[in-house]
Protein backbone atom coordinates (compact mmCIF):
# COMPACT_ATOMS: atom_id res chain seq x y z
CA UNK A 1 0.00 0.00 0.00
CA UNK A 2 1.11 3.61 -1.05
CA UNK A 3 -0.41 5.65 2.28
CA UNK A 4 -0.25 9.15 3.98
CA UNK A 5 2.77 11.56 2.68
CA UNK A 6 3.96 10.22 -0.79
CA UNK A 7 6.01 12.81 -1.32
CA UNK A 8 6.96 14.33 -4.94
CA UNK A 9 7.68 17.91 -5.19
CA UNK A 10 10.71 17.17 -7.12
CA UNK A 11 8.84 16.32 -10.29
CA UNK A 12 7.33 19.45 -11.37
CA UNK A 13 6.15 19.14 -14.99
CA UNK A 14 6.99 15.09 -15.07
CA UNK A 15 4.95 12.03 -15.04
CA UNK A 16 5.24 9.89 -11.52
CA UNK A 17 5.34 6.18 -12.36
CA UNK A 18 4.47 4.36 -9.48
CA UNK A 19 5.81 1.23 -8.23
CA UNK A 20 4.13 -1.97 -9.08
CA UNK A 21 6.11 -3.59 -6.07
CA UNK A 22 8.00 -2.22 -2.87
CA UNK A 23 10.60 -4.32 -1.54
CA UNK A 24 9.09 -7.50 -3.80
CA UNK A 25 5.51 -6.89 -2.08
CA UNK A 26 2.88 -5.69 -5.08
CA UNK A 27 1.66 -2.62 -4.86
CA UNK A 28 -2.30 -3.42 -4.39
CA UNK A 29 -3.91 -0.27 -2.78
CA UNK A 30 -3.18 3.57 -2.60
CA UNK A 31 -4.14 4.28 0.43
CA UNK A 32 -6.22 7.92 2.46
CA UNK A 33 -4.51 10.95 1.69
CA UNK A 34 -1.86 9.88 -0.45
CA UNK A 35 -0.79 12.90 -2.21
CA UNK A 36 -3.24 15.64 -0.90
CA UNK A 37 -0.21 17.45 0.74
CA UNK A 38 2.19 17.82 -1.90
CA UNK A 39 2.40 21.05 -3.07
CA UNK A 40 4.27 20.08 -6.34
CA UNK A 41 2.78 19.98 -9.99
CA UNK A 42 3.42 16.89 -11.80
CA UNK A 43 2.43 16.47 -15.26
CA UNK A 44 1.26 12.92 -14.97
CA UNK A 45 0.37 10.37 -12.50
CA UNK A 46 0.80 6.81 -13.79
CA UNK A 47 -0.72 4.02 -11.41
CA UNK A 48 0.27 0.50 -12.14
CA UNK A 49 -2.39 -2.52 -13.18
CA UNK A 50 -1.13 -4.60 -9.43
CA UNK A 51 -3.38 -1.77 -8.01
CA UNK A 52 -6.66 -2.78 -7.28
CA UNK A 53 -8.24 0.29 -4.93
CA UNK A 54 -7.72 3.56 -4.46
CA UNK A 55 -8.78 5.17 -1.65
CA UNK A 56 -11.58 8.22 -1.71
CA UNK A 57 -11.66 11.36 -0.74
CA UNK A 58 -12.25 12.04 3.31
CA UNK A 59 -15.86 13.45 4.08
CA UNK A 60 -17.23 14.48 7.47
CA UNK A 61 -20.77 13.49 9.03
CA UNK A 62 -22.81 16.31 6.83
CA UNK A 63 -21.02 14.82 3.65
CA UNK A 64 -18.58 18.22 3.66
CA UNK A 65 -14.97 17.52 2.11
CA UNK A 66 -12.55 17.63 4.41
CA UNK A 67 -9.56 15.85 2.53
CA UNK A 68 -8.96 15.45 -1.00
CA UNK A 69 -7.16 12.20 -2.14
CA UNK A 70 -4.96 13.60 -5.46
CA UNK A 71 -5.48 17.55 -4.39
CA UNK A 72 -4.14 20.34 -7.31
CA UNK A 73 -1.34 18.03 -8.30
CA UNK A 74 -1.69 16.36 -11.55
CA UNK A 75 -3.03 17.19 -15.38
CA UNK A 76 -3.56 13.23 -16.34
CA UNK A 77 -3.99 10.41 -14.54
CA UNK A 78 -3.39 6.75 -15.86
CA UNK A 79 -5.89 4.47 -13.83
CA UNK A 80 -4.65 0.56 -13.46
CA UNK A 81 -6.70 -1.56 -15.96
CA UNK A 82 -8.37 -4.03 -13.04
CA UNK A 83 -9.98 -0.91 -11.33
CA UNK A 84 -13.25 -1.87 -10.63
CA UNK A 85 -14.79 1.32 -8.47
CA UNK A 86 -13.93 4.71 -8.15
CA UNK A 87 -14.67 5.81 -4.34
CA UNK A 88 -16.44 8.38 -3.36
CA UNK A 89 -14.70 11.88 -4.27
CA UNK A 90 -11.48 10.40 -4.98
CA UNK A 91 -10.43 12.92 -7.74
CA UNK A 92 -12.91 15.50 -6.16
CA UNK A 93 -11.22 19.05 -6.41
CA UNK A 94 -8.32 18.07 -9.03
CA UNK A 95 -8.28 21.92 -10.65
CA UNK A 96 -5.92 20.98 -12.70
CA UNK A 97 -6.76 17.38 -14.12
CA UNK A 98 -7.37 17.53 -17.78
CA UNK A 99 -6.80 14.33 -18.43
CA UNK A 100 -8.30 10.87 -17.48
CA UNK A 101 -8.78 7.59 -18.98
CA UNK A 102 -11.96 4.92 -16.83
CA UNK A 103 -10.83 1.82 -17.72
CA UNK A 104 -13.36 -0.69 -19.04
CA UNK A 105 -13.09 -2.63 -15.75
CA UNK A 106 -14.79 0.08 -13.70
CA UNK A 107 -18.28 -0.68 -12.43
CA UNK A 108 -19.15 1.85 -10.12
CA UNK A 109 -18.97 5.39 -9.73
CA UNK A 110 -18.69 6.90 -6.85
CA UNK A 111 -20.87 10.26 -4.65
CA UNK A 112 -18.86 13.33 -6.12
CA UNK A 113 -16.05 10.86 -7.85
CA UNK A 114 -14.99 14.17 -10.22
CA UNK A 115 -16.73 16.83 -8.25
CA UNK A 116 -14.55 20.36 -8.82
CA UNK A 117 -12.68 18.59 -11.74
CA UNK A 118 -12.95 22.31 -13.18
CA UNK A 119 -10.03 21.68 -16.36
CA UNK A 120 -11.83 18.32 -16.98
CA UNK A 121 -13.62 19.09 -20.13
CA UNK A 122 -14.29 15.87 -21.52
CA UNK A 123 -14.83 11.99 -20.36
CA UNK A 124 -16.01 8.35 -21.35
CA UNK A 125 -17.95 6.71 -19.05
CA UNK A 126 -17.01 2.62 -19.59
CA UNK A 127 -19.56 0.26 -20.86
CA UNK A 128 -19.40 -1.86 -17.62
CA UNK A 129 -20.26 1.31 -15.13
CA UNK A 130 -23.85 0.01 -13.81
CA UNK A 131 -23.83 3.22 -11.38
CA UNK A 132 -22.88 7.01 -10.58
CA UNK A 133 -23.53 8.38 -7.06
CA UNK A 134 -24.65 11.82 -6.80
CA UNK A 135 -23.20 15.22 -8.05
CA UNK A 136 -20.27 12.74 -9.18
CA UNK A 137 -19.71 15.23 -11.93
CA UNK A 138 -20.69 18.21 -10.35
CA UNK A 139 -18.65 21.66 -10.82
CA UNK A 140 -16.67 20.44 -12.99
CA UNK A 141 -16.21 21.68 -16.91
CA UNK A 142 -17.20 18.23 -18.73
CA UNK A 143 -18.45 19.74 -21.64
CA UNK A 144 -18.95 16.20 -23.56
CA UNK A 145 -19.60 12.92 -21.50
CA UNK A 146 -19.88 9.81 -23.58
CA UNK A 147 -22.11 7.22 -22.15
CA UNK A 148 -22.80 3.85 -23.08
CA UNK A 149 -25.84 2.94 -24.75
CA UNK A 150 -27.31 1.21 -22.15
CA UNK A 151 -29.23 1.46 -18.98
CA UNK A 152 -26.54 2.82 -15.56
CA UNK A 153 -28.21 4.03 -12.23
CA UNK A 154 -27.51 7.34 -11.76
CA UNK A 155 -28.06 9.69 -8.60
CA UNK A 156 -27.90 13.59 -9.33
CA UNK A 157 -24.20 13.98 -11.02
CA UNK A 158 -24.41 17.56 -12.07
């Protein structure tokens, strides 16, 4: 697990790659408030396929943010092909994310999942997603959402 304090100032304008293994032990989770504090501005973030969750955002009784998981720190973000859900506001308040790919794995999208994604102008939703949680694309600038032509629950995203 990747946890609290992943520090990466030093790669301003660069892609992060992370590890698919630590010390020979696979890199299966990114855990709460991974990269929230780093104040640096990577150009990418590339998370391996070993990962399998990816912690959400932190919310407090009355459903108020109170942590973001990826903060103002990346323009793209390369999700791991076996993701199946996307937590509840785990990219919520990403200003500057432009960029991001939903694999076809992904089932389920979470309560405010891209909420604040203000740069994110444009997105696919996978044919496998069965649901979005509410106001998962709210505040954001999605201009074109692609959907799949089928039937997905959805709560109110915008």
């Amino acid at each position: 697990e990747i946890c609290e304090g992943f520090v990466y100032n030093e790669y301003e304008g660069k892609v992060i790659e992370l590890p698919s293994k630590i010390q020979d032990v696979p890199v299966t989770k990114i855990g709460e408030r991974t990269f929230y504090q780093n104040s640096g501005r990577a150009g990418g973030l590339y998370i391996p396929d070993s990962v399998k969750h990816i912690a959400g955002g932190e919310f407090d009784g009355a459903g108020n943010l109170l942590c973001p998981q990826f903060g103002n720190s990346f323009h793209s973000i390369r999700l791991p092909s076996g993701l199946k859900k996307i937590e509840r506001g785990t990219f919520a308040w990403c200003n500057l994310l432009e960029e991001i790919e939903i694999p076809e794995t992904v089932e389920f999208i979470g309560d405010r999942a891209f909420q604040g994604c203000k740069k994110l102008s444009s997105l696919v939703i996978p044919k496998n997603v069965k649901y979005i949680g509410v106001r998962a694309f709210s505040a954001t600038g999605i201009k074109t959402l692609e959907f799949p032509p089928k039937r997905i629950f959805m709560g109110e995203h915008f």
